[in-house]
Protein backbone atom coordinates (compact mmCIF):
# COMPACT_ATOMS: atom_id res chain seq x y z
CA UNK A 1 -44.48 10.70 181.94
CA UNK A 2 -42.33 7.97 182.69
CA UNK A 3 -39.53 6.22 180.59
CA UNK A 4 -37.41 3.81 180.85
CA UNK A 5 -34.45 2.46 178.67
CA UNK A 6 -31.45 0.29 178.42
CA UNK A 7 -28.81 1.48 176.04
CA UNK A 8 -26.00 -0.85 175.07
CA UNK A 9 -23.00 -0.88 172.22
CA UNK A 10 -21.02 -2.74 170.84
CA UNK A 11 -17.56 -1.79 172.67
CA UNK A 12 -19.88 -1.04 175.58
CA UNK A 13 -17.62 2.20 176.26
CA UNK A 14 -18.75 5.76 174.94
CA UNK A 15 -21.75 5.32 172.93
CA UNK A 16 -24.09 3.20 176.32
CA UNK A 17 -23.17 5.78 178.13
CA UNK A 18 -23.62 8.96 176.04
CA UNK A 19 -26.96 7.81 175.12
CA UNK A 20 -27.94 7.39 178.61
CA UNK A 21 -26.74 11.05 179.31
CA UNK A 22 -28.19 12.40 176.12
CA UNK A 23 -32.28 10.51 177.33
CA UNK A 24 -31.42 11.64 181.17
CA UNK A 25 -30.50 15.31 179.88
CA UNK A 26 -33.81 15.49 177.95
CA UNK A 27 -36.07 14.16 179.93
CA UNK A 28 -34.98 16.05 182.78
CA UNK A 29 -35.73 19.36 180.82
CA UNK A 30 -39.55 17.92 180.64
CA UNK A 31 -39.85 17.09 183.66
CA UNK A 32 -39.99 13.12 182.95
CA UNK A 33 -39.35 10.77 185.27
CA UNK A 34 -36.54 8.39 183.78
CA UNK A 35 -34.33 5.36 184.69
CA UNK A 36 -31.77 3.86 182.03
CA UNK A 37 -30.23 0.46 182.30
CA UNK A 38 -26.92 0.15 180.89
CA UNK A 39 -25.22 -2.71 179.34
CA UNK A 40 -21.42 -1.61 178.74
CA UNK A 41 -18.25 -2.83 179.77
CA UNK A 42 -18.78 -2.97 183.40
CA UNK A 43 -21.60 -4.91 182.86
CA UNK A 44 -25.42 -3.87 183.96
CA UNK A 45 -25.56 -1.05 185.98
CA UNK A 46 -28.92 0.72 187.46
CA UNK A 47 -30.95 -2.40 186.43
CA UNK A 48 -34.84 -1.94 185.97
CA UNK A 49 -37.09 -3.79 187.90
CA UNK A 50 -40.29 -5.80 186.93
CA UNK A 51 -42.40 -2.74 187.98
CA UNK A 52 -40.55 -0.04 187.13
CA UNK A 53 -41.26 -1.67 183.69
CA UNK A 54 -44.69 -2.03 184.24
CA UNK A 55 -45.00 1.35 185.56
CA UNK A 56 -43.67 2.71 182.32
CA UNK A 57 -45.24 4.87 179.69
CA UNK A 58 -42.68 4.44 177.23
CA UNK A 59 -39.15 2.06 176.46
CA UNK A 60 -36.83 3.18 174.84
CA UNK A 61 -33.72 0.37 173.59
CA UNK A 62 -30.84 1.91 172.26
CA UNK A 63 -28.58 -0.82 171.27
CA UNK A 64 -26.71 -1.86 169.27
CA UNK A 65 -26.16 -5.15 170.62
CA UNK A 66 -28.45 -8.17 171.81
CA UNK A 67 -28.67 -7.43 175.69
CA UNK A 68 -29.53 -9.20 178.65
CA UNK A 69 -32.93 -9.51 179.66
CA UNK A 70 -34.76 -8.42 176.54
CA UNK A 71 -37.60 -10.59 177.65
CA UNK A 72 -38.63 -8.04 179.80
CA UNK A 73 -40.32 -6.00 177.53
CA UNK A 74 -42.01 -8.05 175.68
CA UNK A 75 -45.12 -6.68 177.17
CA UNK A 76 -44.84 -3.28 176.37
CA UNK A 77 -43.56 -4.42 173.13
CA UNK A 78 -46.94 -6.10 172.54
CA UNK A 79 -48.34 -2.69 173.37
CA UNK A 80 -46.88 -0.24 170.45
CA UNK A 81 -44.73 1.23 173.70
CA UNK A 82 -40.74 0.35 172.81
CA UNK A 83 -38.89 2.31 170.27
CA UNK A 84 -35.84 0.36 169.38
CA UNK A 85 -32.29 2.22 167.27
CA UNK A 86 -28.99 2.44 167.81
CA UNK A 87 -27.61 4.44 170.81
CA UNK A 88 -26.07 7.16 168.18
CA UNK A 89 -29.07 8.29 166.86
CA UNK A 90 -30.47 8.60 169.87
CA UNK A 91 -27.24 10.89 170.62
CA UNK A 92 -27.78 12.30 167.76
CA UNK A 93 -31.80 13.12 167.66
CA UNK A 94 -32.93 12.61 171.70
CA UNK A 95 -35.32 15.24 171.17
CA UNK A 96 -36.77 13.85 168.16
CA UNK A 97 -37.14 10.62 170.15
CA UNK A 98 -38.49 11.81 173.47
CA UNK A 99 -41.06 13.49 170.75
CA UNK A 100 -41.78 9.83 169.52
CA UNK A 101 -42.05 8.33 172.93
CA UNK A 102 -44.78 10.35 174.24
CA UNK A 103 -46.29 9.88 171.33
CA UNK A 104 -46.75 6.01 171.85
């Protein structure tokens, strides 16, 4: 399975990147392919391309902030395949929400 995600808050400091640490952790443990986008302070960093969107089974867009690009997904959107919260519950439940993501 592959996912791929942009997480973003609003100081752009703990919570971007603990959520991307929390999806990476998980998916690893599957044996998922992953790539996560953040949005923080420093800017965008590991930005996803056009096909590595398309490629995608499942999005996952933890912010809690409007973010750069949203665009992007509208696509998959269109297609059931984006789950959109806040990056703490996705801290908070990332196995819950790798559960909903293959579910898509």
């Amino acid at each position: 399975m592959k996912i791929v995600g942009v997480t973003a808050c609003t100081t752009g400091i703990a919570h971007t990147y603990m959520a991307q640490e929390a999806l990476e952790k998980e998916c690893a443990k599957r044996g998922y392919e992953v790539k996560v986008e953040t949005q923080g302070g420093m800017g965008i960093d590991n930005e996803l391309t056009e096909e590595e969107i398309a490629d995608a089974d499942a999005v996952i867009l933890a912010i809690a902030i409007g973010i750069e690009g949203e665009e992007r997904f509208e696509e998959k959107q269109d297609q059931g395949k984006v789950i959109t919260m806040d990056p703490s519950s996705l801290i908070k439940n990332v196995v819950d929400v790798v559960n909903q993501l293959e579910n898509l």
